[in-house]
Protein backbone atom coordinates (compact mmCIF):
# COMPACT_ATOMS: atom_id res chain seq x y z
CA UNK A 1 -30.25 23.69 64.19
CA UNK A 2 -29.88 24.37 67.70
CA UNK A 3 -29.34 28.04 68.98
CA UNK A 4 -25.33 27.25 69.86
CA UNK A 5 -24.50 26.75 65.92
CA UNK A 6 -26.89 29.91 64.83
CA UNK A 7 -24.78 31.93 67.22
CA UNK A 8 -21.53 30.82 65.65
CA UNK A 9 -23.11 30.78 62.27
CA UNK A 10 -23.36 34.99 63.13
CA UNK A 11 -20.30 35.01 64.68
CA UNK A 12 -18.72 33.67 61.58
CA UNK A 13 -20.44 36.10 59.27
CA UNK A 14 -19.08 39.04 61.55
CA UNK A 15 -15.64 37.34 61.22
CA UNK A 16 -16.33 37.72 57.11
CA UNK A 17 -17.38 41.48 57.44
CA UNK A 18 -14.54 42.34 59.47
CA UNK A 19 -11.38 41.00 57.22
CA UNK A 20 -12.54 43.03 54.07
CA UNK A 21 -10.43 45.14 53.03
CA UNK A 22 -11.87 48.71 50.97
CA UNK A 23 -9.11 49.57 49.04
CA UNK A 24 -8.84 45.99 47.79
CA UNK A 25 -11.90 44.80 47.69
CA UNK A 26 -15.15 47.21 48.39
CA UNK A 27 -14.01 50.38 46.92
CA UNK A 28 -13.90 48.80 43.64
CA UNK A 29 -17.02 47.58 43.96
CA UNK A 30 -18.70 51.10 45.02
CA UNK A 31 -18.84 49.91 48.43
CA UNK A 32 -16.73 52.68 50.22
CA UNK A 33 -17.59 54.71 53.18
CA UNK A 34 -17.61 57.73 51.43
CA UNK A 35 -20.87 56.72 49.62
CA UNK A 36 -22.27 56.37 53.06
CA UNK A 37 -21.33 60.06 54.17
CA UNK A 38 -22.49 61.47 50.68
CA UNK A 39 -26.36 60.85 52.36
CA UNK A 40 -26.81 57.37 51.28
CA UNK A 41 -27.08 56.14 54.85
CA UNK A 42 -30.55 55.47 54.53
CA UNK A 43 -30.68 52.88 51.99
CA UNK A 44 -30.24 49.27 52.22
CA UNK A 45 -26.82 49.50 50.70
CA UNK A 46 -25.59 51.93 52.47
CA UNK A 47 -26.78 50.38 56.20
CA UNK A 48 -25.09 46.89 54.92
CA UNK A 49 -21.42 49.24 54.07
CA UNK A 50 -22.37 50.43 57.85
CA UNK A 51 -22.72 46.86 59.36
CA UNK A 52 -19.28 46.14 57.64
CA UNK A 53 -17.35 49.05 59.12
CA UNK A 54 -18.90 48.78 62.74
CA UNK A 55 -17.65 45.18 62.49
CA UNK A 56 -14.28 46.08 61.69
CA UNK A 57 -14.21 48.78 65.26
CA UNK A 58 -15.00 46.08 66.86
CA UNK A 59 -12.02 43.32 65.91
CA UNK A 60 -10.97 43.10 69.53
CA UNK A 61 -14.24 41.89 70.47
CA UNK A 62 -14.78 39.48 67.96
CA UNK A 63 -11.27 38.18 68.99
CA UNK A 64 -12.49 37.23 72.70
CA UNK A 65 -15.97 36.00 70.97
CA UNK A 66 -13.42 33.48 68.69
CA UNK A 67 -11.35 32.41 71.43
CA UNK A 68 -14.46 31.41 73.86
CA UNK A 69 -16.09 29.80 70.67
CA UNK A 70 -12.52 27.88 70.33
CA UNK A 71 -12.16 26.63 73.86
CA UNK A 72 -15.88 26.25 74.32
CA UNK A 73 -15.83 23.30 71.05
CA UNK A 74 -12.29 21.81 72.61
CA UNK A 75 -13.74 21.34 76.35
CA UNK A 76 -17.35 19.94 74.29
CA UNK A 77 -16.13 17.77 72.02
């Protein structure tokens, strides 16, 4: 596994974190944000509900990352 497809193998996982929706999906679950505010930040669980909400500030970002990954595989082959 070379260090290109680890990259995209991340940037794929960020993709994952960033379409979740939390009324559909994490608040039922008892993965909200307001379990982070209530002083859970600490924990494991709630530094993994963090990673999930920082990636979904960050959309724009991962939009440019997606695009260069696109035209990056069309002009390699």
């Amino acid at each position: 596994m070379g260090l290109w497809t680890l990259l995209e193998g991340f940037l794929l996982l960020a993709n994952a974190f960033a379409i979740l929706n939390e009324d559909r999906f994490l608040a039922p679950r008892g993965w909200s944000f307001s379990e982070v505010s209530a002083g859970k930040a600490k924990s494991l669980k709630g530094q993994i509900i963090g990673l999930i909400y920082a990636t979904q500030y960050f959309r724009f970002p991962l939009i440019l990352l997606n695009t260069l990954c696109i035209v990056v595989k069309l002009v390699s082959g």
